[in-house]
Each structure stands twice: as C-alpha cells, then as structure tokens.
Protein backbone atom coordinates (compact mmCIF):
# COMPACT_ATOMS: atom_id res chain seq x y z
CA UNK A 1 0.00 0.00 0.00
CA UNK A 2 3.04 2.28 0.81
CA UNK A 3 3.87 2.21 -2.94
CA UNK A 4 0.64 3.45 -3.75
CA UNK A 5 0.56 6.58 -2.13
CA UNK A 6 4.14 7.64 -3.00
CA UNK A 7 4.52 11.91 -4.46
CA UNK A 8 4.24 11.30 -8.50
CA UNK A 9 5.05 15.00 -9.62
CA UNK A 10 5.09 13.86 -13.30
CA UNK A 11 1.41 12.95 -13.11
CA UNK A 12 0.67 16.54 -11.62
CA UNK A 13 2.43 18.16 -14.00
CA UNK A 14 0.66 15.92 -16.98
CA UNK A 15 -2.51 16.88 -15.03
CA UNK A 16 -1.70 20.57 -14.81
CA UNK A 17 -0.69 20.69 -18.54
CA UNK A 18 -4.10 19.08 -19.55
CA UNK A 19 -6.24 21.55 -17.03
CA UNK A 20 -4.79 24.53 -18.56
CA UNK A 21 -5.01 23.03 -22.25
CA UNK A 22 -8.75 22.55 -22.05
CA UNK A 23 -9.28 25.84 -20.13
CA UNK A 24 -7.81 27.50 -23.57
CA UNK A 25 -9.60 25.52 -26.01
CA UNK A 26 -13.25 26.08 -23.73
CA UNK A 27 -12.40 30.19 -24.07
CA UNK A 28 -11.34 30.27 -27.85
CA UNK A 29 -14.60 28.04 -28.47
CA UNK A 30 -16.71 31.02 -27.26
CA UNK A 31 -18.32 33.09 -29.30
CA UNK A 32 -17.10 36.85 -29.62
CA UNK A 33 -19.93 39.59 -29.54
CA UNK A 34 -18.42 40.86 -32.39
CA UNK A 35 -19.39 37.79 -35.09
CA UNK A 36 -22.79 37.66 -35.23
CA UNK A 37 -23.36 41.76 -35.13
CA UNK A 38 -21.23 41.84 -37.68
CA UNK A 39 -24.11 40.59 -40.06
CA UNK A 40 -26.42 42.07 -38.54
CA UNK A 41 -25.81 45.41 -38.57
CA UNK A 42 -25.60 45.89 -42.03
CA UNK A 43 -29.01 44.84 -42.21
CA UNK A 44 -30.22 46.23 -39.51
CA UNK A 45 -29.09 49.72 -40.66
CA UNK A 46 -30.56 49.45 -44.06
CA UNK A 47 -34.33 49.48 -43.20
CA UNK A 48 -33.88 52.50 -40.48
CA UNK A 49 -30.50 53.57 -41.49
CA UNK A 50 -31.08 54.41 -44.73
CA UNK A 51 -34.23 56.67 -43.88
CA UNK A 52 -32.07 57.97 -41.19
CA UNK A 53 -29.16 58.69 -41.82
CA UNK A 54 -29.64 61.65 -44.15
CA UNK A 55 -32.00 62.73 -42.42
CA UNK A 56 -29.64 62.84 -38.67
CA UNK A 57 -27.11 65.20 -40.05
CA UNK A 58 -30.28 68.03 -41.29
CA UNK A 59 -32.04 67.30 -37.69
CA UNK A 60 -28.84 67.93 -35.31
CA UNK A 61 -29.00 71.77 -36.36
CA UNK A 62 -32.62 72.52 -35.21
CA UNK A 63 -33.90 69.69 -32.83
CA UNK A 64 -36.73 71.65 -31.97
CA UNK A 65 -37.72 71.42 -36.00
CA UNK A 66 -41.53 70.77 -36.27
CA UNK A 67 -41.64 71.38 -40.29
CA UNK A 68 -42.44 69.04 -42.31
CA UNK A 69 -39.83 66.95 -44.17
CA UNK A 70 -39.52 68.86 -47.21
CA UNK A 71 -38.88 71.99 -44.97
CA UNK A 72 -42.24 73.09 -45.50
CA UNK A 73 -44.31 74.42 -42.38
CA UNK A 74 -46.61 71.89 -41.40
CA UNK A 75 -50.25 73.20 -41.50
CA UNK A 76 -53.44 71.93 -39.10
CA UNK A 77 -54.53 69.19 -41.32
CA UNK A 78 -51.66 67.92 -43.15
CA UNK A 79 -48.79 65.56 -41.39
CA UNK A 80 -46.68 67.41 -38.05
CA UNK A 81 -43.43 66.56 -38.16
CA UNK A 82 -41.30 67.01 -35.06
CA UNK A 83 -37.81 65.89 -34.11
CA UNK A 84 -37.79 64.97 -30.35
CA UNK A 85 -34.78 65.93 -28.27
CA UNK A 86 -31.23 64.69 -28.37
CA UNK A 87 -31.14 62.30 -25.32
CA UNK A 88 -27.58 61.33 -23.85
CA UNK A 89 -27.34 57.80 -22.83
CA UNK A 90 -24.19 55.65 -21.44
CA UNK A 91 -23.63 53.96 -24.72
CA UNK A 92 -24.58 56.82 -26.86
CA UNK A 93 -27.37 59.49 -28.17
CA UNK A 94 -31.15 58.85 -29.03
CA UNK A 95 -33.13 60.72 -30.88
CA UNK A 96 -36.54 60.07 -32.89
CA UNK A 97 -38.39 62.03 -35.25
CA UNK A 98 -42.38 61.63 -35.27
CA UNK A 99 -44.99 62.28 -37.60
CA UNK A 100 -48.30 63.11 -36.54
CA UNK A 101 -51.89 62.97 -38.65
CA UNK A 102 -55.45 63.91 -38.00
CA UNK A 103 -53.95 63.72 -34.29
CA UNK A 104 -52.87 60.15 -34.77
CA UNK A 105 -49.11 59.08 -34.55
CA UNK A 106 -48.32 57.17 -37.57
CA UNK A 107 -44.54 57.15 -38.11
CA UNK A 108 -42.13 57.01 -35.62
CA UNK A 109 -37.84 57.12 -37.09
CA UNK A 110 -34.98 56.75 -34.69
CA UNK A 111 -32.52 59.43 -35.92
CA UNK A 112 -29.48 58.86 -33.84
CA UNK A 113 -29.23 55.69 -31.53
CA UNK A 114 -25.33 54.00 -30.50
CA UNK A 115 -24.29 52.24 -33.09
CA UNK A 116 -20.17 52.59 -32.03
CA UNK A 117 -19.62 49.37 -31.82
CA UNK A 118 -21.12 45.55 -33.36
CA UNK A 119 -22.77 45.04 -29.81
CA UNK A 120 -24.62 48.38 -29.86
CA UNK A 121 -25.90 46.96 -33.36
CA UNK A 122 -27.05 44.27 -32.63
CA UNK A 123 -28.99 45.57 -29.42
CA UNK A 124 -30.46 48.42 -31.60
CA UNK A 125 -31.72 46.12 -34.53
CA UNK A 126 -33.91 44.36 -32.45
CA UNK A 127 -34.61 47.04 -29.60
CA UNK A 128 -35.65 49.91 -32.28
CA UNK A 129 -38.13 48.02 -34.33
CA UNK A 130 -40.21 47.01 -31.03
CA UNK A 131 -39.59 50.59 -29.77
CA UNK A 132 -41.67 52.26 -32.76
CA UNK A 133 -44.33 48.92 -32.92
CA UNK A 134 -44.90 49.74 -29.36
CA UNK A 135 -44.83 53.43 -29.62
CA UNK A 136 -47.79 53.87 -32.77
CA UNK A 137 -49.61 50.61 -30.44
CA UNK A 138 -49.54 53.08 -27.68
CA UNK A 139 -50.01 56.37 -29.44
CA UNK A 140 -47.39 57.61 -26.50
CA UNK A 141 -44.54 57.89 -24.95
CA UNK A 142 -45.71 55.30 -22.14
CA UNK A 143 -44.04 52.30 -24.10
CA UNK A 144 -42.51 49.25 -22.30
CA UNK A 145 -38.80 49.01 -22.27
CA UNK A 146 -36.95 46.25 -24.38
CA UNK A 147 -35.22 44.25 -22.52
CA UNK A 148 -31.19 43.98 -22.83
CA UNK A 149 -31.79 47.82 -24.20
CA UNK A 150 -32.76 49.61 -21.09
CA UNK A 151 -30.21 52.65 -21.66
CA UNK A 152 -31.83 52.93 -25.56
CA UNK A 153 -35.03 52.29 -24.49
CA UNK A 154 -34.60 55.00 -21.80
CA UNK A 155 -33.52 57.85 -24.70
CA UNK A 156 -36.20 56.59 -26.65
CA UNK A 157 -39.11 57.53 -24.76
CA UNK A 158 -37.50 60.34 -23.60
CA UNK A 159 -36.88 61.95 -27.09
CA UNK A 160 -40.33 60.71 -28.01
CA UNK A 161 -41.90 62.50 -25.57
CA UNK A 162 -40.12 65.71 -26.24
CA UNK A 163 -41.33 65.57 -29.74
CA UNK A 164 -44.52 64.34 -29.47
CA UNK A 165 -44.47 67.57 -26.83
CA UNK A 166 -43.50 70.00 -29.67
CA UNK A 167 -46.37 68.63 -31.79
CA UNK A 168 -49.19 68.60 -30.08
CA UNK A 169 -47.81 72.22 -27.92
C-alpha cells in the first residue's frame, strides 16, 4: 500500500498541462460579440438607417424642428413633423423624429441611436423596431422598455416624448 501513495510529480504536471489546455480551447470556443453583429448590422441599418441617416445630419442643427420633411411648415390638417430631443445615454445618443396625422401618430424614425460598436448593433436592430411597434400601439410615450436595451429604451421615450411635446404644444 506504501507504494501506492508515494509523491508522482510527473502525473501533476501531466494533469496541470491538460487543465490549462482545455481551459484555452473552452475560451477560444466562445463566441465573440463581435461575429454575429457583424451581419447584422448591415441589415439592420438598411431598413432604419437608410431613412435615417440623411436625415440625422439636417435634424442635429434645429432639434426643436416641427416642419415638415420637405422643410415646408406643417399646417393643421396635413402631417406634423417634429424631431424629439437629443437624449444622452451611457452607450450613446437617441433621438426620434415623429410624424403626426389627424392627431394620430403614424410614423415614428430613430434618428441617432449608439451604433459605435457591433454590440450596440445588434442591441439596436432588435430594440428599435419594437420601440416604434410599441410606440404607434400606444399612441405615447408610455411604451414598455426592451429588454437587454434599457439605456436605448430609456432615450427613446425620452426623445419621443419631447417631440410628441412640440407637436401637439
């Protein structure tokens, strides 16, 4: 029995080696935030992105706009257009432009949301989309937050609000 319990420091150090080899290969085999956004933030930009991105650089200037998008004044029965206020979140400003009819809210376009880094895309092409469903659903600013966007979803009601303020003030 005395054999069997005698110090074998070349098994520990086998053991050791092995440990640390499949700690390496169980971190490289995770996934990096960073592949998947990758994809989708090209697409994700193009439905909102495209509509938005012109139309971010002309709103900076004069958030308070309420003309309509042709820089015509919008009248009492045609369309309101207002661009809500920029809002300052951790990851990065939020802003939305809304568009108000025969006192109904029927578009709703996020001008400026983070979009720094692949993460911040991803979040935003699934967080803005149920944003603006849930903002023309609820014809307000009272909108449930998305979860995993709580900082975006924050700006967002915040600068809806402040334009849906200008509109109807």
């Amino acid at each position: 029995m005395h054999a069997l319990r005698k110090n074998r420091p070349l098994r520990r150090v086998v053991l050791a080696s092995a440990t640390t080899v499949s700690a390496v290969v169980l971190l490289l085999s995770l996934k990096p935030h960073t592949s998947p956004s990758l994809a989708l933030g090209a697409s994700a930009q193009a439905p909102r992105g495209g509509a938005s991105a012109p139309a971010s650089s002309g709103a900076s200037p004069a958030p308070g706009d309420s003309s309509a998008p042709g820089g015509a004044p919008a009248t009492g029965g045609a369309a309101k257009t207002a661009t809500g206020e920029t809002v300052q979140t951790r990851w990065g400003p939020v802003q939305v432009r809304v568009t108000v009819k025969g006192g109904r809210l029927t578009e709703v376009t996020a001008l400026q949301y983070p979009t720094e880094n692949p993460r911040d895309q991803e979040i935003n092409s699934y967080a803005l989309p149920q944003l603006r469903r849930e903002a023309l659903a609820a014809q307000s600013a009272q909108i449930d937050m998305v979860s995993g966007a709580t900082y975006t979803s924050t700006g967002y009601r915040q600068s809806l609000q402040s334009a849906l303020d200008q509109v109807h003030g």
